[in-house]
PDB file of N, CA and C in Angstrom:
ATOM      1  N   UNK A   1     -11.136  61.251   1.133  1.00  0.00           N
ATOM      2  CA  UNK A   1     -10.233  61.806   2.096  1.00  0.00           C
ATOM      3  C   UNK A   1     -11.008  62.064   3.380  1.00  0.00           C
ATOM      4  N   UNK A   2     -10.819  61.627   4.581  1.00  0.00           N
ATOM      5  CA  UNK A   2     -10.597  62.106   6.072  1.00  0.00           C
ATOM      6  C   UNK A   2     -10.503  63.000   6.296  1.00  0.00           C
ATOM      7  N   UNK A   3     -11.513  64.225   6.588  1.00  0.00           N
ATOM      8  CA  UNK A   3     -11.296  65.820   6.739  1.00  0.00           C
ATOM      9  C   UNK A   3     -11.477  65.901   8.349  1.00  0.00           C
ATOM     10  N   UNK A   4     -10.849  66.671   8.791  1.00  0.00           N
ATOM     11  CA  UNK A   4     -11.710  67.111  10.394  1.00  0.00           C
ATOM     12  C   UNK A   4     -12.236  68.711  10.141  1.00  0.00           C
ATOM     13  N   UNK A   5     -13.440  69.127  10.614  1.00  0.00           N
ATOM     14  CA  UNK A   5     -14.181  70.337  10.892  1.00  0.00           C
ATOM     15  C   UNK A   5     -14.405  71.124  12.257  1.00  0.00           C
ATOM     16  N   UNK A   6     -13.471  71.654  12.418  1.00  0.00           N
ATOM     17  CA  UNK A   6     -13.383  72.699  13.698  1.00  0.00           C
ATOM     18  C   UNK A   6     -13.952  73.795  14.040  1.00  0.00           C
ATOM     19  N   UNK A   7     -14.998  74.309  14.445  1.00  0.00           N
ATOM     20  CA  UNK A   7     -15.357  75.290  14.650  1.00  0.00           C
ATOM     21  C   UNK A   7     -14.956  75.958  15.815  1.00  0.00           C
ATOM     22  N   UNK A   8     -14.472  77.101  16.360  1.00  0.00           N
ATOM     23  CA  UNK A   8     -13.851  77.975  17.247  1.00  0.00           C
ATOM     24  C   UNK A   8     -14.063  78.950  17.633  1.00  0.00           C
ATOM     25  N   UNK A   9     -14.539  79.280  18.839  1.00  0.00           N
ATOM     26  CA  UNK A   9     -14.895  80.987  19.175  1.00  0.00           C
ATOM     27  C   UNK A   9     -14.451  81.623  20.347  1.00  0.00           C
ATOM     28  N   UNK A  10     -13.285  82.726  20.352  1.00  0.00           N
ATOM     29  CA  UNK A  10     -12.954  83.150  21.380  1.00  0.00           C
ATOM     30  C   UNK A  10     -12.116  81.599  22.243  1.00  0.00           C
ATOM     31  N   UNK A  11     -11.639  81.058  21.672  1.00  0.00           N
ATOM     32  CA  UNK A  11     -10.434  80.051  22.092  1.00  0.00           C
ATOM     33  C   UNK A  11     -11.694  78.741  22.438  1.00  0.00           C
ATOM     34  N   UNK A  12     -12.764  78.548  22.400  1.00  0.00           N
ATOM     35  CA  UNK A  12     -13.485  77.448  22.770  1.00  0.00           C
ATOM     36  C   UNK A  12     -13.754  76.769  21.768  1.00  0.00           C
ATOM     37  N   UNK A  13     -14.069  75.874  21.538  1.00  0.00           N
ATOM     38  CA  UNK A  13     -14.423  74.943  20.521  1.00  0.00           C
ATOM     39  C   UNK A  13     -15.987  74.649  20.545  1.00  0.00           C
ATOM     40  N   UNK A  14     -16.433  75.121  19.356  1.00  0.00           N
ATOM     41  CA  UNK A  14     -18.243  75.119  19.308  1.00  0.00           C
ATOM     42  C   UNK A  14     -18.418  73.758  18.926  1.00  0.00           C
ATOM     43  N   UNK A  15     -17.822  73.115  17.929  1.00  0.00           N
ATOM     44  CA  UNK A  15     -17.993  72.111  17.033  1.00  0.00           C
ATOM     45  C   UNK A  15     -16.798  71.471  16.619  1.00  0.00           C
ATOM     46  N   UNK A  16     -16.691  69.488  16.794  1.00  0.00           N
ATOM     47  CA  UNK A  16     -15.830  69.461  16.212  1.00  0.00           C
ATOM     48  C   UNK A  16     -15.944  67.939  15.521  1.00  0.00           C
ATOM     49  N   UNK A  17     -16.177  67.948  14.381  1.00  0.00           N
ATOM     50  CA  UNK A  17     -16.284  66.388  13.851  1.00  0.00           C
ATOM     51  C   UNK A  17     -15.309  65.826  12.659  1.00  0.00           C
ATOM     52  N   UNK A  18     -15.145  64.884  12.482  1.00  0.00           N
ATOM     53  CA  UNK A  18     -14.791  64.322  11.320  1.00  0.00           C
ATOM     54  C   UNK A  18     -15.458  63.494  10.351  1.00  0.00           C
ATOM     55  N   UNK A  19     -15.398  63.885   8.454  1.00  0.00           N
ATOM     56  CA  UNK A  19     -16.144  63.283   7.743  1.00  0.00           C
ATOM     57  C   UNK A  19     -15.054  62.764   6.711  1.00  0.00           C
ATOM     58  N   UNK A  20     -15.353  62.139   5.825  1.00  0.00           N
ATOM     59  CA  UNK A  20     -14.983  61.067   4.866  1.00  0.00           C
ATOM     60  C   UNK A  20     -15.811  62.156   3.506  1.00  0.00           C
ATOM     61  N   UNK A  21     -14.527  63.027   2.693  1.00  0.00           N
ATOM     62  CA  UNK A  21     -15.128  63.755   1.603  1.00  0.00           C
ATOM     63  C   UNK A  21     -14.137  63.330   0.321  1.00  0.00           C
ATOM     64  N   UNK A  22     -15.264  63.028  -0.649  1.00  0.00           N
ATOM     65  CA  UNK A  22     -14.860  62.852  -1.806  1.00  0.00           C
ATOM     66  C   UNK A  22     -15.048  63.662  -3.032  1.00  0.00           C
ATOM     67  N   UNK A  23     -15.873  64.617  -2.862  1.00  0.00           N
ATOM     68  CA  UNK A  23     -16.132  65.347  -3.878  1.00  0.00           C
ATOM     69  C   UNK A  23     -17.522  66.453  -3.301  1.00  0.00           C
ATOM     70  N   UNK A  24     -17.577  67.412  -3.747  1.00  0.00           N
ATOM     71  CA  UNK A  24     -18.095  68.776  -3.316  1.00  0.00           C
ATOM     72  C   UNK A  24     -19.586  68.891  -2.825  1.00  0.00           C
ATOM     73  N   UNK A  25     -19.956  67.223  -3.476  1.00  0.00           N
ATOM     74  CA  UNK A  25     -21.204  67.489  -2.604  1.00  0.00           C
ATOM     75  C   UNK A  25     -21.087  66.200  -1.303  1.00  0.00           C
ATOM     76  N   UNK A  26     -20.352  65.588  -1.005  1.00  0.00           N
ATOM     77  CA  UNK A  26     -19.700  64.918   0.212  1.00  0.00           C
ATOM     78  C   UNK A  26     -19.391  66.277   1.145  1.00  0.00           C
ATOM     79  N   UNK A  27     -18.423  67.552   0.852  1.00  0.00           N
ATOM     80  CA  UNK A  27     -17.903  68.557   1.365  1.00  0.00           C
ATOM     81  C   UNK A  27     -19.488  69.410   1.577  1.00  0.00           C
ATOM     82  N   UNK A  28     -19.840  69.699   0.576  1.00  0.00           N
ATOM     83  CA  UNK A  28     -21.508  70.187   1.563  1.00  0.00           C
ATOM     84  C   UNK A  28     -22.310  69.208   2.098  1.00  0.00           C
ATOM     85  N   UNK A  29     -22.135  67.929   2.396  1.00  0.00           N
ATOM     86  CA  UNK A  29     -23.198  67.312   3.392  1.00  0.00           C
ATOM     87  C   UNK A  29     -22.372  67.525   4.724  1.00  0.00           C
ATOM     88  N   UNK A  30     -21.015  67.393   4.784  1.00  0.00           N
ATOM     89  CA  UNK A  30     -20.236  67.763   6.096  1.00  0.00           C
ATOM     90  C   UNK A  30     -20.457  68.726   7.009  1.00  0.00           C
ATOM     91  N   UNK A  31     -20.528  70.012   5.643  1.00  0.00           N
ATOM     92  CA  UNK A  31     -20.448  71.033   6.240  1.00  0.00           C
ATOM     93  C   UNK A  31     -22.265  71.452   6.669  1.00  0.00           C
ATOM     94  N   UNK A  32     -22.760  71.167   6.021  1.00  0.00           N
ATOM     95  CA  UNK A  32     -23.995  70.908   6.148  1.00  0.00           C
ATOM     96  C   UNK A  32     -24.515  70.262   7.524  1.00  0.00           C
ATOM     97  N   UNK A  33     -23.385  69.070   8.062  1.00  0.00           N
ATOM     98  CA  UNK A  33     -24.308  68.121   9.316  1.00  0.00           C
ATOM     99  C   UNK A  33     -23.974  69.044  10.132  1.00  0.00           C
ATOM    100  N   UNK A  34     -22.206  69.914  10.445  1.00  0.00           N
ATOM    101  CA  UNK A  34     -21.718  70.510  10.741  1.00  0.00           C
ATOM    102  C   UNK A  34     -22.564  71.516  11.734  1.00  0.00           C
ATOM    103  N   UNK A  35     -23.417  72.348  10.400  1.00  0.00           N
ATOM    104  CA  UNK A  35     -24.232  73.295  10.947  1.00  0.00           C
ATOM    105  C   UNK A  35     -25.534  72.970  11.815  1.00  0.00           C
ATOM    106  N   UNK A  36     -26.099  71.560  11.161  1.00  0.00           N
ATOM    107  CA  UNK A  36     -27.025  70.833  12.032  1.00  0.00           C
ATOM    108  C   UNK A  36     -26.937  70.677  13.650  1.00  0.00           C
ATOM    109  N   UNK A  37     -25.697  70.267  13.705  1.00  0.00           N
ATOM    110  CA  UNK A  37     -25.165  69.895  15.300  1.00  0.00           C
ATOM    111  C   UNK A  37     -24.953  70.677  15.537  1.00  0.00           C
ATOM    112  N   UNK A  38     -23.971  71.701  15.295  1.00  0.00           N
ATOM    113  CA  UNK A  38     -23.972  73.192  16.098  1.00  0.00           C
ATOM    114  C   UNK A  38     -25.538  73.837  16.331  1.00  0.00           C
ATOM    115  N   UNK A  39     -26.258  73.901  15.973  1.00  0.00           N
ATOM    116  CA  UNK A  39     -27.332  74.395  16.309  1.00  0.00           C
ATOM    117  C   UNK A  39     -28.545  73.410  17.485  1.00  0.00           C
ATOM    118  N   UNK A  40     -28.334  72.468  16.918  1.00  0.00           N
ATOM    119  CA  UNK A  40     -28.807  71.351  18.659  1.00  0.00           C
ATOM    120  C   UNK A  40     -27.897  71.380  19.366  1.00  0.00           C
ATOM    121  N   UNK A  41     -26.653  71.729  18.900  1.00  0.00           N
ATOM    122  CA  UNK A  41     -25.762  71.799  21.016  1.00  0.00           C
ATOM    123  C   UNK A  41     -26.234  73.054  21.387  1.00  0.00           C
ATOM    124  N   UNK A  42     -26.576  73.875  20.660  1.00  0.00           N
ATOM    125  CA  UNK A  42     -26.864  75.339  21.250  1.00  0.00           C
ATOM    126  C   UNK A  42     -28.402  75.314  21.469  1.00  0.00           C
ATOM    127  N   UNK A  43     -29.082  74.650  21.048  1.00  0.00           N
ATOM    128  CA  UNK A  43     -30.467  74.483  21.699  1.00  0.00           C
ATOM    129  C   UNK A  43     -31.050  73.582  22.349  1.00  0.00           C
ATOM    130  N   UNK A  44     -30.105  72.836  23.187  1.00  0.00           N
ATOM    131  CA  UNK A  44     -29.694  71.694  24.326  1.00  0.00           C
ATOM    132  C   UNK A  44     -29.038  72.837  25.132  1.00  0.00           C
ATOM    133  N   UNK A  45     -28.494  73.413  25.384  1.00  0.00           N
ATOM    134  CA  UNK A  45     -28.000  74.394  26.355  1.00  0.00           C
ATOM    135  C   UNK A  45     -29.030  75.283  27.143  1.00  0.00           C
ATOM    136  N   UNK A  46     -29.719  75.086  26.505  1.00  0.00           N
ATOM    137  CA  UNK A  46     -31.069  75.952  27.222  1.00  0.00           C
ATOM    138  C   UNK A  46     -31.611  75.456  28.432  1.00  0.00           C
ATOM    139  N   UNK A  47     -31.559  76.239  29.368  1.00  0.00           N
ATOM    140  CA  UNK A  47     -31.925  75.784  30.828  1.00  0.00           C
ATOM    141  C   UNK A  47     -33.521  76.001  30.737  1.00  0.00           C
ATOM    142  N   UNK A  48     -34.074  76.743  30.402  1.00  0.00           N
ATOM    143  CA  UNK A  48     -35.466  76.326  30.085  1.00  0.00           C
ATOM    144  C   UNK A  48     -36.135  76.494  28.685  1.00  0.00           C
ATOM    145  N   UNK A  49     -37.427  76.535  29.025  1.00  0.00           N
ATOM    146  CA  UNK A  49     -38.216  76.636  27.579  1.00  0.00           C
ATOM    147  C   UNK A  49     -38.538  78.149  26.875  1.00  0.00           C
ATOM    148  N   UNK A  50     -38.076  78.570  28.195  1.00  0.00           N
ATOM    149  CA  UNK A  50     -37.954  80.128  27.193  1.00  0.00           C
ATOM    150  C   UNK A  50     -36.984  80.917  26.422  1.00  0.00           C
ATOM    151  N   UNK A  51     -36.160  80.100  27.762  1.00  0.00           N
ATOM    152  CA  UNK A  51     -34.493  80.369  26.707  1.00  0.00           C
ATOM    153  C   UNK A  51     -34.851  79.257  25.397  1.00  0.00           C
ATOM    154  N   UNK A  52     -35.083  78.468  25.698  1.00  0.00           N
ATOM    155  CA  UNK A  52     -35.287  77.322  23.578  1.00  0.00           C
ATOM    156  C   UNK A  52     -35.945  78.105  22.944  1.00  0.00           C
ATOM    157  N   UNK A  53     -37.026  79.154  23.467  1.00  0.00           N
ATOM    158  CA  UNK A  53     -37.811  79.565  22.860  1.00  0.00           C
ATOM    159  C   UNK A  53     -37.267  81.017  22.090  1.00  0.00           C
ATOM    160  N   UNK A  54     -36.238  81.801  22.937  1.00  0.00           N
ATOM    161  CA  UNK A  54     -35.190  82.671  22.599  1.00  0.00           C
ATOM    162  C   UNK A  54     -34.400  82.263  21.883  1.00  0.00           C
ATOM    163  N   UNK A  55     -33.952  81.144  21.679  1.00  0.00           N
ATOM    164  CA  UNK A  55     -32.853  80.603  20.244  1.00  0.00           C
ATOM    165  C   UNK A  55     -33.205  80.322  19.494  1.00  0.00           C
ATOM    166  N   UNK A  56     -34.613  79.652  19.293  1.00  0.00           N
ATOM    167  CA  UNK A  56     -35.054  79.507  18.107  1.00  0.00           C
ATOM    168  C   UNK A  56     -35.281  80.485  17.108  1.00  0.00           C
ATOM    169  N   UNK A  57     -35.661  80.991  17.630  1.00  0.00           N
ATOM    170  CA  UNK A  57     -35.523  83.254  17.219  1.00  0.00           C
ATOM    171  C   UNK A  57     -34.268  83.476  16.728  1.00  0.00           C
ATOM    172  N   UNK A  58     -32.600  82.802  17.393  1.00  0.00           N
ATOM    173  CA  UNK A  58     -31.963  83.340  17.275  1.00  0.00           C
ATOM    174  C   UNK A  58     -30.671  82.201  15.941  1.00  0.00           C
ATOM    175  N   UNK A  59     -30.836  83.681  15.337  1.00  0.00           N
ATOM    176  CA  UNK A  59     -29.919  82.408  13.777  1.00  0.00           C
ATOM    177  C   UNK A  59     -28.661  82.270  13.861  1.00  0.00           C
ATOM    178  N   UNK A  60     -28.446  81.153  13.841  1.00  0.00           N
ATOM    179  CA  UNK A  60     -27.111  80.390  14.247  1.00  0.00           C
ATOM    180  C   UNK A  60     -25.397  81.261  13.460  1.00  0.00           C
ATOM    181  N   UNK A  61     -25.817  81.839  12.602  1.00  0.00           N
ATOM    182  CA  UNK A  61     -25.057  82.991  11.951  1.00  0.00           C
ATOM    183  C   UNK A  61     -24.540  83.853  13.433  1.00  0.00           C
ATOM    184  N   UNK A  62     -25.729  83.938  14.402  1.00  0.00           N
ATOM    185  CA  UNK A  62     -24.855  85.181  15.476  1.00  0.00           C
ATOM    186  C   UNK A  62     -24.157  84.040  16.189  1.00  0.00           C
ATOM    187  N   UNK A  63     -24.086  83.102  16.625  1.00  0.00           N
ATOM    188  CA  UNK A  63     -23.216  82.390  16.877  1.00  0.00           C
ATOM    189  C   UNK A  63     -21.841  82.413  16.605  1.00  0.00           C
ATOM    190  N   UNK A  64     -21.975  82.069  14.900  1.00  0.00           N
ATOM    191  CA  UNK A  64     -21.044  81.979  14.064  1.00  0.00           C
ATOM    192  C   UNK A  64     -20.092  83.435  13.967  1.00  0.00           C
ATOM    193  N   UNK A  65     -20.706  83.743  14.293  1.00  0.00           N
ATOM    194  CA  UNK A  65     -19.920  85.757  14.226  1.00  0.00           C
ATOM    195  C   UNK A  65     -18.888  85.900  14.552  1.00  0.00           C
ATOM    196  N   UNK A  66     -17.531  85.866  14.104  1.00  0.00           N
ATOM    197  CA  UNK A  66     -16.124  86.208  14.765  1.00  0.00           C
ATOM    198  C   UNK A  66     -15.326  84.504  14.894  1.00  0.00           C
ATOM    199  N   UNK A  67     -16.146  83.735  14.662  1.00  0.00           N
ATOM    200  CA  UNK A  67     -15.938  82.309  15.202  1.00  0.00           C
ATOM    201  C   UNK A  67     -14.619  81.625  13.971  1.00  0.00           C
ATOM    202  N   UNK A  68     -13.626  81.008  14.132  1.00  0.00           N
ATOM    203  CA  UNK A  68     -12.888  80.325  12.814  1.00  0.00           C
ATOM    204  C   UNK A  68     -13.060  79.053  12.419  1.00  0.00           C
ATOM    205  N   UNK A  69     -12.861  79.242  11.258  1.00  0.00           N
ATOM    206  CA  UNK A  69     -13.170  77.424  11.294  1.00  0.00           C
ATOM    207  C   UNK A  69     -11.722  76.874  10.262  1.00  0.00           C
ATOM    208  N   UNK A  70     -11.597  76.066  10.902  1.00  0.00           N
ATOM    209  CA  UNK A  70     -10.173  75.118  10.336  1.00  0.00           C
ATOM    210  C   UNK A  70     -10.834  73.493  10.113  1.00  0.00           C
ATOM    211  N   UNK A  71     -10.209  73.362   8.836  1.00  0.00           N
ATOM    212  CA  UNK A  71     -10.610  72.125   8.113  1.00  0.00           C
ATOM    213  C   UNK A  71      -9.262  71.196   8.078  1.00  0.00           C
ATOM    214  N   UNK A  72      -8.740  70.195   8.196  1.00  0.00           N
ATOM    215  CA  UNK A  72      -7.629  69.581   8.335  1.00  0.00           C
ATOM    216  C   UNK A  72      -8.017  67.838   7.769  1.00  0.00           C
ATOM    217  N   UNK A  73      -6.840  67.627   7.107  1.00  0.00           N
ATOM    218  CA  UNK A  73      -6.346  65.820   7.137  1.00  0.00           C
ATOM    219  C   UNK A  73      -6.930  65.193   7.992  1.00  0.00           C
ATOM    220  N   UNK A  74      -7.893  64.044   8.558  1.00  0.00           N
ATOM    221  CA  UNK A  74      -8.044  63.253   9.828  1.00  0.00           C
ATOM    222  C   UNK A  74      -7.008  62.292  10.112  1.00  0.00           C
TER     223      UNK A  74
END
């Protein structure tokens, strides 16, 4: 099945991809790349090396804080 993975915070969209899941460990590699890419768009945002150097410090959980995530049909 064709899933899409939405991540959402405060009406913006952090993350948004689609994977091909067949069974629960297909559904944790998704959710899994999921968390991968959200965390390089947020440490690509860094205008310099001290801010990269401040996120790396900082765990992608405070990101995630308040944020929804909706899983859907592709």
């Amino acid at each position: 099945m064709k899933i899409r993975i939405r991540i959402a915070k405060h009406e913006k969209d952090l993350f948004e991809g689609n994977y091909d899941v067949a069974d629960a460990d297909s559904f944790g590699q998704a959710c899994a790349d999921a968390w991968a890419k959200l965390r390089s768009t947020e440490l690509n945002r860094a205008t310099s090396v001290g801010a990269m150097m401040d996120m790396l410090d900082m765990n992608v959980l405070d990101v995630l804080d308040g944020a929804s995530f909706v899983i859907s049909k592709a």
